[in-house]
PDB file of N, CA and C in Angstrom:
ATOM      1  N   UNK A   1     104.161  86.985 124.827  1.00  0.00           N
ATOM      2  CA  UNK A   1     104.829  87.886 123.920  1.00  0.00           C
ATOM      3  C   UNK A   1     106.115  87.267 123.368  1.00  0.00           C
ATOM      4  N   UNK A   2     106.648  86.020 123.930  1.00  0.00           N
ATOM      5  CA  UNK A   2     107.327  85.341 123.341  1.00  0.00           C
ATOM      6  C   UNK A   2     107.953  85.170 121.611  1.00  0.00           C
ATOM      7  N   UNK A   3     106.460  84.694 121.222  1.00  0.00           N
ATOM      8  CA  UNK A   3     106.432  84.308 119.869  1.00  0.00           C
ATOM      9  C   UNK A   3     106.658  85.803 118.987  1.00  0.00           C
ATOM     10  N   UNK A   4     106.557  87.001 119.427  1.00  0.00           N
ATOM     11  CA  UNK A   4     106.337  88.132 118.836  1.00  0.00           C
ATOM     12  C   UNK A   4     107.836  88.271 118.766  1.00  0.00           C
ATOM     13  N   UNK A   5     108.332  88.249 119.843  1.00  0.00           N
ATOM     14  CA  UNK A   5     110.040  88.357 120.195  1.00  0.00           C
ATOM     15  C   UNK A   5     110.428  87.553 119.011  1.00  0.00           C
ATOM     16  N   UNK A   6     110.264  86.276 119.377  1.00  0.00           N
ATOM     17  CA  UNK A   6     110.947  85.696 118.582  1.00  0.00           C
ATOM     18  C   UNK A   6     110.678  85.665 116.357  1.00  0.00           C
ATOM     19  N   UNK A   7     109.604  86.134 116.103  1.00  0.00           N
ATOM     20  CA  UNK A   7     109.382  86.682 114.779  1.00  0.00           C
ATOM     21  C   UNK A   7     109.910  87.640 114.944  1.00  0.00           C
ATOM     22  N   UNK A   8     110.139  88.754 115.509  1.00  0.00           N
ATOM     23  CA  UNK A   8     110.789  89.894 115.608  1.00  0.00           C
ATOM     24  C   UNK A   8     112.113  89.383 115.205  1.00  0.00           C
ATOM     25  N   UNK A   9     113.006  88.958 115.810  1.00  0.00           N
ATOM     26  CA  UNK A   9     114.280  88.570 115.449  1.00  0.00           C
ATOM     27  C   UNK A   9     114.677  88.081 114.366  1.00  0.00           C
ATOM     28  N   UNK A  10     113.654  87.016 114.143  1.00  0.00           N
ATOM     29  CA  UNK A  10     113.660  86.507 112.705  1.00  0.00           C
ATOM     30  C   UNK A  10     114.093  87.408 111.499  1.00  0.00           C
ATOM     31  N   UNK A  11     112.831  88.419 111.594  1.00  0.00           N
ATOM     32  CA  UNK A  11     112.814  89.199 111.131  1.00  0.00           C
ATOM     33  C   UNK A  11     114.442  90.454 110.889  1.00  0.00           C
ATOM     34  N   UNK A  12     114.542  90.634 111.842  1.00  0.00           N
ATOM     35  CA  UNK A  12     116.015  91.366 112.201  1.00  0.00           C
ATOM     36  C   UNK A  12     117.200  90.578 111.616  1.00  0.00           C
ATOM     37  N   UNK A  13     116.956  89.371 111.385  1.00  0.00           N
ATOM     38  CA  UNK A  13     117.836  88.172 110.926  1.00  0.00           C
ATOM     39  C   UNK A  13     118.171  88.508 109.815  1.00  0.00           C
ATOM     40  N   UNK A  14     116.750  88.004 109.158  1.00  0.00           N
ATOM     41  CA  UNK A  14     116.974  87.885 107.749  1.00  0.00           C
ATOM     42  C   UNK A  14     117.044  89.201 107.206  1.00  0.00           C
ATOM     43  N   UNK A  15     116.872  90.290 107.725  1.00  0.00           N
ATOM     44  CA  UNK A  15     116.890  91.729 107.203  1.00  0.00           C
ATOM     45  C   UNK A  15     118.777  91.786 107.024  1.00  0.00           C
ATOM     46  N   UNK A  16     119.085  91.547 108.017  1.00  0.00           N
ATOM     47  CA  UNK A  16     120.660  91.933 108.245  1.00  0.00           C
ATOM     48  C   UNK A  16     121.464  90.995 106.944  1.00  0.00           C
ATOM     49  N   UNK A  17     121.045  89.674 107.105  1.00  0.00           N
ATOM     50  CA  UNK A  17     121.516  88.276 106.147  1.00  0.00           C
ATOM     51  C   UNK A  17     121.979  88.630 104.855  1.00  0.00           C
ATOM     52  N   UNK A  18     120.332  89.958 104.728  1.00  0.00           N
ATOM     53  CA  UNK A  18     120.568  89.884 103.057  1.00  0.00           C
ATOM     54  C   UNK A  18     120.302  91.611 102.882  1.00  0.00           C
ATOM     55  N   UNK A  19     120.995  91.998 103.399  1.00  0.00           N
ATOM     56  CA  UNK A  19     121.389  93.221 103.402  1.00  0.00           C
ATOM     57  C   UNK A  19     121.430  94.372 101.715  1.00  0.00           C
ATOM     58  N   UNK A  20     122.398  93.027 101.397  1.00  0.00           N
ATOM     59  CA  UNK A  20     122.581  93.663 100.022  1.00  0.00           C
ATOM     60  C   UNK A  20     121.729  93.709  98.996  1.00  0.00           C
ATOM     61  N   UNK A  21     121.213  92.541  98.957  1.00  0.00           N
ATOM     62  CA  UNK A  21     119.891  92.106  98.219  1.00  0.00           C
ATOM     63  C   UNK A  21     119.198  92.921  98.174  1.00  0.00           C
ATOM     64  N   UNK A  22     118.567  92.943  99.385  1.00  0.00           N
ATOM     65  CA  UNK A  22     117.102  94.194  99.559  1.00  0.00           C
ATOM     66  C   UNK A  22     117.531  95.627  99.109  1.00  0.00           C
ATOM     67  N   UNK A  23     118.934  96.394  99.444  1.00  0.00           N
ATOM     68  CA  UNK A  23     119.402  97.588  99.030  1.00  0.00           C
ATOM     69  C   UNK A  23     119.363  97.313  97.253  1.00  0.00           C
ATOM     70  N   UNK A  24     119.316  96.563  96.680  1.00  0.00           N
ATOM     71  CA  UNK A  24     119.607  96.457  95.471  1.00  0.00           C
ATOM     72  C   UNK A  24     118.323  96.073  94.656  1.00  0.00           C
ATOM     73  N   UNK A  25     117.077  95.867  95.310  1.00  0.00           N
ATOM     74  CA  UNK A  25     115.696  95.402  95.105  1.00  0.00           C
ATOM     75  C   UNK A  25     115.003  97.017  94.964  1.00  0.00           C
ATOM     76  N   UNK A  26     115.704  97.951  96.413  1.00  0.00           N
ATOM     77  CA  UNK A  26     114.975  98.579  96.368  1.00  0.00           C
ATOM     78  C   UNK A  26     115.643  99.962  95.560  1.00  0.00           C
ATOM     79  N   UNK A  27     116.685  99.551  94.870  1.00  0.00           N
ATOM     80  CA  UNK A  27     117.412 100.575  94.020  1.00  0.00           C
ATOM     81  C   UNK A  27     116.925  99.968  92.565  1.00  0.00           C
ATOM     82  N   UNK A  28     115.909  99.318  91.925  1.00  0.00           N
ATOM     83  CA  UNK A  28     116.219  98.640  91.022  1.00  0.00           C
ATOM     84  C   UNK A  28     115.305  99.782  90.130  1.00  0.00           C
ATOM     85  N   UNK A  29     114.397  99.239  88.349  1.00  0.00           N
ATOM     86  CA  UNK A  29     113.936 100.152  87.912  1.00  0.00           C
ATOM     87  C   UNK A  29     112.541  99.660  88.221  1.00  0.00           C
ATOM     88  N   UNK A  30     112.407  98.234  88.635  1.00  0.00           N
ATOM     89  CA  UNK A  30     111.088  97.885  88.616  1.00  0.00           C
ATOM     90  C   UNK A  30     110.755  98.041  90.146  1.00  0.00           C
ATOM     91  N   UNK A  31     111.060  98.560  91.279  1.00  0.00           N
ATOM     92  CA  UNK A  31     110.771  99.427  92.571  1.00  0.00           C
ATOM     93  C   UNK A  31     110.776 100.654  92.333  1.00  0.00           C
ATOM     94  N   UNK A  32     110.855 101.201  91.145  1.00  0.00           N
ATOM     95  CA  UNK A  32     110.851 102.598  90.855  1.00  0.00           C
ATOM     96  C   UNK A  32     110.147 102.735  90.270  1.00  0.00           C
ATOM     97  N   UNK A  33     109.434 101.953  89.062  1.00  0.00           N
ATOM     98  CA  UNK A  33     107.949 102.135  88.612  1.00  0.00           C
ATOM     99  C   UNK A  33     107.031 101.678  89.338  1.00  0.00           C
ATOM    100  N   UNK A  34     107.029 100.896  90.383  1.00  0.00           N
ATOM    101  CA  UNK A  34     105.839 100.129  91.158  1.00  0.00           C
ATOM    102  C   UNK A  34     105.842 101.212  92.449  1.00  0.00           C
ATOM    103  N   UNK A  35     106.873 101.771  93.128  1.00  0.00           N
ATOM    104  CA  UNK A  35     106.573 102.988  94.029  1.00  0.00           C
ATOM    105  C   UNK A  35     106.103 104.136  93.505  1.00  0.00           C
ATOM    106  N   UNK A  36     106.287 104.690  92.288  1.00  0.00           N
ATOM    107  CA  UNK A  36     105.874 105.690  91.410  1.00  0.00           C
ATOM    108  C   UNK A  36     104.532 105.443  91.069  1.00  0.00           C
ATOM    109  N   UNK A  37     104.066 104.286  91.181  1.00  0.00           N
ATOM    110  CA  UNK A  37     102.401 104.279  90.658  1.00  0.00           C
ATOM    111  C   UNK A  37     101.478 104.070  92.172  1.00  0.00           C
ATOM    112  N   UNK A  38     102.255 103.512  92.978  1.00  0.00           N
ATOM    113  CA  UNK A  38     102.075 104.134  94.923  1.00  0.00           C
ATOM    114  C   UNK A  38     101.974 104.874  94.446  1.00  0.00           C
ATOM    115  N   UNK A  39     102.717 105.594  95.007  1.00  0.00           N
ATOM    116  CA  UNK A  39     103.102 107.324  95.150  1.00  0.00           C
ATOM    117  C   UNK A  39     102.197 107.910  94.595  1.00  0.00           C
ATOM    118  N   UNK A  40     101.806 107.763  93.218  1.00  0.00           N
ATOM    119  CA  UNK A  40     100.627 108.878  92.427  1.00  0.00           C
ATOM    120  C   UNK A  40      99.574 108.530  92.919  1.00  0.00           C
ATOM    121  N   UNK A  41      99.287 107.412  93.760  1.00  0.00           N
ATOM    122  CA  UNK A  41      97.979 106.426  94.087  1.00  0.00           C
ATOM    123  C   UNK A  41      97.726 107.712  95.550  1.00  0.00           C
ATOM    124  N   UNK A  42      98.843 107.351  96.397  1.00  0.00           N
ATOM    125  CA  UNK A  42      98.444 107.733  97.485  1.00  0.00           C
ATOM    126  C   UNK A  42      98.285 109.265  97.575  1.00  0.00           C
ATOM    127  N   UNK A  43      99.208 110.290  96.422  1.00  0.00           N
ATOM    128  CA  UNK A  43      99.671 111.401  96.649  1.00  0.00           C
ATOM    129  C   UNK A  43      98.032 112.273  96.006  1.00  0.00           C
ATOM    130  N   UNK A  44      97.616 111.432  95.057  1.00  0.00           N
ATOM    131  CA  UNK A  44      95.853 111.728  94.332  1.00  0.00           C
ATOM    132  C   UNK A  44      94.894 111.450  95.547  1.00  0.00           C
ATOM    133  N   UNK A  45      94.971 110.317  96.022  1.00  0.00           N
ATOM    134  CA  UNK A  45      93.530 110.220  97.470  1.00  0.00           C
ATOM    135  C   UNK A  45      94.002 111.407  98.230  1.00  0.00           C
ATOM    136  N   UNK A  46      95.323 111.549  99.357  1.00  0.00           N
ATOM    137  CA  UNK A  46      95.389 112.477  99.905  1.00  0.00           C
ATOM    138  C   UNK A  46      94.925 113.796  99.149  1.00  0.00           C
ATOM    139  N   UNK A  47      95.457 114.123  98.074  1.00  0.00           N
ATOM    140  CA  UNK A  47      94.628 115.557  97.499  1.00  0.00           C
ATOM    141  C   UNK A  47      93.432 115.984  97.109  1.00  0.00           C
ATOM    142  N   UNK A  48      92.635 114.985  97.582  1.00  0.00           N
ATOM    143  CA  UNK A  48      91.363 114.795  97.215  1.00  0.00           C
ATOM    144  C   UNK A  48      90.535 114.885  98.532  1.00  0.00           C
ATOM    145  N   UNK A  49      91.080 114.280  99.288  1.00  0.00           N
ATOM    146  CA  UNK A  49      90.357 114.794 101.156  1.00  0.00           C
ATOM    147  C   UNK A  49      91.280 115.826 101.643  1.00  0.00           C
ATOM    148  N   UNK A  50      92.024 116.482 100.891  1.00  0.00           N
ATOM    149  CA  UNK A  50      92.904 117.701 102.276  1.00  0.00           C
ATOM    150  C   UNK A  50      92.358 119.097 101.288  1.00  0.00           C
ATOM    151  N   UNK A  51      91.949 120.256 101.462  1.00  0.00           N
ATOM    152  CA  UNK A  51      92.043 121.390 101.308  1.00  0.00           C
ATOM    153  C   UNK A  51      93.330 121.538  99.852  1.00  0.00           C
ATOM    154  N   UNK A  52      92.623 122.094  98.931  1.00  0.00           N
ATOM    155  CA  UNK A  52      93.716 122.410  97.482  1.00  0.00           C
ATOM    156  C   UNK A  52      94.986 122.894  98.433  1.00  0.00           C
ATOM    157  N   UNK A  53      95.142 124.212  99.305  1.00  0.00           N
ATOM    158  CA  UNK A  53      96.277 124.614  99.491  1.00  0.00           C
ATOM    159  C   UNK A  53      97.337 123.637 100.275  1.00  0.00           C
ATOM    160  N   UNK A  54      96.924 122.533 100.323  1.00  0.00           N
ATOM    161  CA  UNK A  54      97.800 121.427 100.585  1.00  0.00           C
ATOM    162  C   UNK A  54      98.572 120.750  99.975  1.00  0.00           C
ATOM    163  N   UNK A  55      98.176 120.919  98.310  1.00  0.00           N
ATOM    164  CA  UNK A  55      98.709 120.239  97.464  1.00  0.00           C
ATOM    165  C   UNK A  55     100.200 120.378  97.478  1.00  0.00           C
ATOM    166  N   UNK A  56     100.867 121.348  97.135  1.00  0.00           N
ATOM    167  CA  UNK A  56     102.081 121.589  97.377  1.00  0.00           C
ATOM    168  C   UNK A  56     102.997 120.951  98.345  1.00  0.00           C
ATOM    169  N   UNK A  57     102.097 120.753  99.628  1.00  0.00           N
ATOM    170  CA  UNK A  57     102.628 119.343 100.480  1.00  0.00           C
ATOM    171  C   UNK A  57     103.347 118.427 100.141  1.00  0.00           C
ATOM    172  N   UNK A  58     101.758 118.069  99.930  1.00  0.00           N
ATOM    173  CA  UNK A  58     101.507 116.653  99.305  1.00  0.00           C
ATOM    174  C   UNK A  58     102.315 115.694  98.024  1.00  0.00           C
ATOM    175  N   UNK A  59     102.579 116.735  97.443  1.00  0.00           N
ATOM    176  CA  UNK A  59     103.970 116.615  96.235  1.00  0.00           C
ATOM    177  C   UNK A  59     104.760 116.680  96.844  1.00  0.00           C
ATOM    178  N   UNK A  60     105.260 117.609  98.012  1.00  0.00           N
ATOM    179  CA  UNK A  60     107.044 117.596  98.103  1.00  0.00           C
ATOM    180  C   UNK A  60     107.468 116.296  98.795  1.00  0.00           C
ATOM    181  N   UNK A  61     106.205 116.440 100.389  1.00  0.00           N
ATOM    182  CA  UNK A  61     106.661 114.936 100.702  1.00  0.00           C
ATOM    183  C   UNK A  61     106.307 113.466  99.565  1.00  0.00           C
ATOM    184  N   UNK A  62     105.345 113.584  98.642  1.00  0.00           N
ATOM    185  CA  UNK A  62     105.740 112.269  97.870  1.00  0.00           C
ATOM    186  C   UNK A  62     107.231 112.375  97.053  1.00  0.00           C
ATOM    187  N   UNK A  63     107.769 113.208  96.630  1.00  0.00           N
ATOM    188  CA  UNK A  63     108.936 113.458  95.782  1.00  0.00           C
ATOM    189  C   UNK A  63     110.060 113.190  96.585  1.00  0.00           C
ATOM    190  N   UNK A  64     110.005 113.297  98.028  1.00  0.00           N
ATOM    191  CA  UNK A  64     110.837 112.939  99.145  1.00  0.00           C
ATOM    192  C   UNK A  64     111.213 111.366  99.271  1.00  0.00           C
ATOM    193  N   UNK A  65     109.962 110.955  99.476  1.00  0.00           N
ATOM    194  CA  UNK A  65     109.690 109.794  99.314  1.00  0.00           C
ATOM    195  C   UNK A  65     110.258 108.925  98.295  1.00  0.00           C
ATOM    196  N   UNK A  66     109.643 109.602  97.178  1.00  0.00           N
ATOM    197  CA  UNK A  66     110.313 109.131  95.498  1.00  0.00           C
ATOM    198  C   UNK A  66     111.791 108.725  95.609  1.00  0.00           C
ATOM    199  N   UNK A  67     112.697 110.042  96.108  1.00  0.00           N
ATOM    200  CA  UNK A  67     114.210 109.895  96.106  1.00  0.00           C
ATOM    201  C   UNK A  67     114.571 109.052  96.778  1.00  0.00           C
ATOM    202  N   UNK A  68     114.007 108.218  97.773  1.00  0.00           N
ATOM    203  CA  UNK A  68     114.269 107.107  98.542  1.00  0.00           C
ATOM    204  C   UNK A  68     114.322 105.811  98.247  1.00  0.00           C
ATOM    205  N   UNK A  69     113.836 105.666  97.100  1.00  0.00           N
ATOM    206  CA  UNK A  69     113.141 104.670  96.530  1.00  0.00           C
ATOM    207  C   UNK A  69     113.573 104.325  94.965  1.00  0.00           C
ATOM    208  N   UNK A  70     114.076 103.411  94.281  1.00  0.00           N
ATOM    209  CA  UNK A  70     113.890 103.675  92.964  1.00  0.00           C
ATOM    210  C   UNK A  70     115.460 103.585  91.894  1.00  0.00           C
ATOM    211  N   UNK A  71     115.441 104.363  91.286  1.00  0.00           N
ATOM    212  CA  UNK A  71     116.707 104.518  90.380  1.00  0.00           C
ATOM    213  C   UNK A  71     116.713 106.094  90.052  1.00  0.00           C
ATOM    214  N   UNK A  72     115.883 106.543  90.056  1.00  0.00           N
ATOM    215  CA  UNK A  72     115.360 108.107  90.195  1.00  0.00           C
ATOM    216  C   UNK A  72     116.470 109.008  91.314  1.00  0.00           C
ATOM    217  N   UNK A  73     117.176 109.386  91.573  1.00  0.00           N
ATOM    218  CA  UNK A  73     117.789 110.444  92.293  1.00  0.00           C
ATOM    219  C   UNK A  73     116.476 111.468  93.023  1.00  0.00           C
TER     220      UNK A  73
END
């Protein structure tokens, strides 16, 4: 489990390194149209295998999601 540890860290590394970068990748407009066409991807299959009265869900948590992501508030 070594090698897992040690990609793990890596990982933790370079996350921390470039901190700003990635906050600013994932605030940009082109992570906000490419999660937005996710989002309609995944938020359409789920409504398509769950029961209609789910839908309402299924939108709030993608719109949740949305605000996380993007340039979108």
């Amino acid at each position: 489990m070594g090698a897992l540890d040690d990609l793990t860290k890596k990982a933790q590394d370079f996350v921390e390194e470039n901190k700003d970068t990635i906050n600013e990748a994932l605030n940009s407009q082109q992570a906000e149209d490419i999660s937005d066409k996710v989002l309609d991807a995944v938020s359409d299959a789920a409504k398509k295998v769950t029961p209609d009265e789910h839908d309402e869900k299924v939108d709030a948590v993608r719109e949740n999601i949305d605000k996380a992501i993007g340039t979108e508030p």
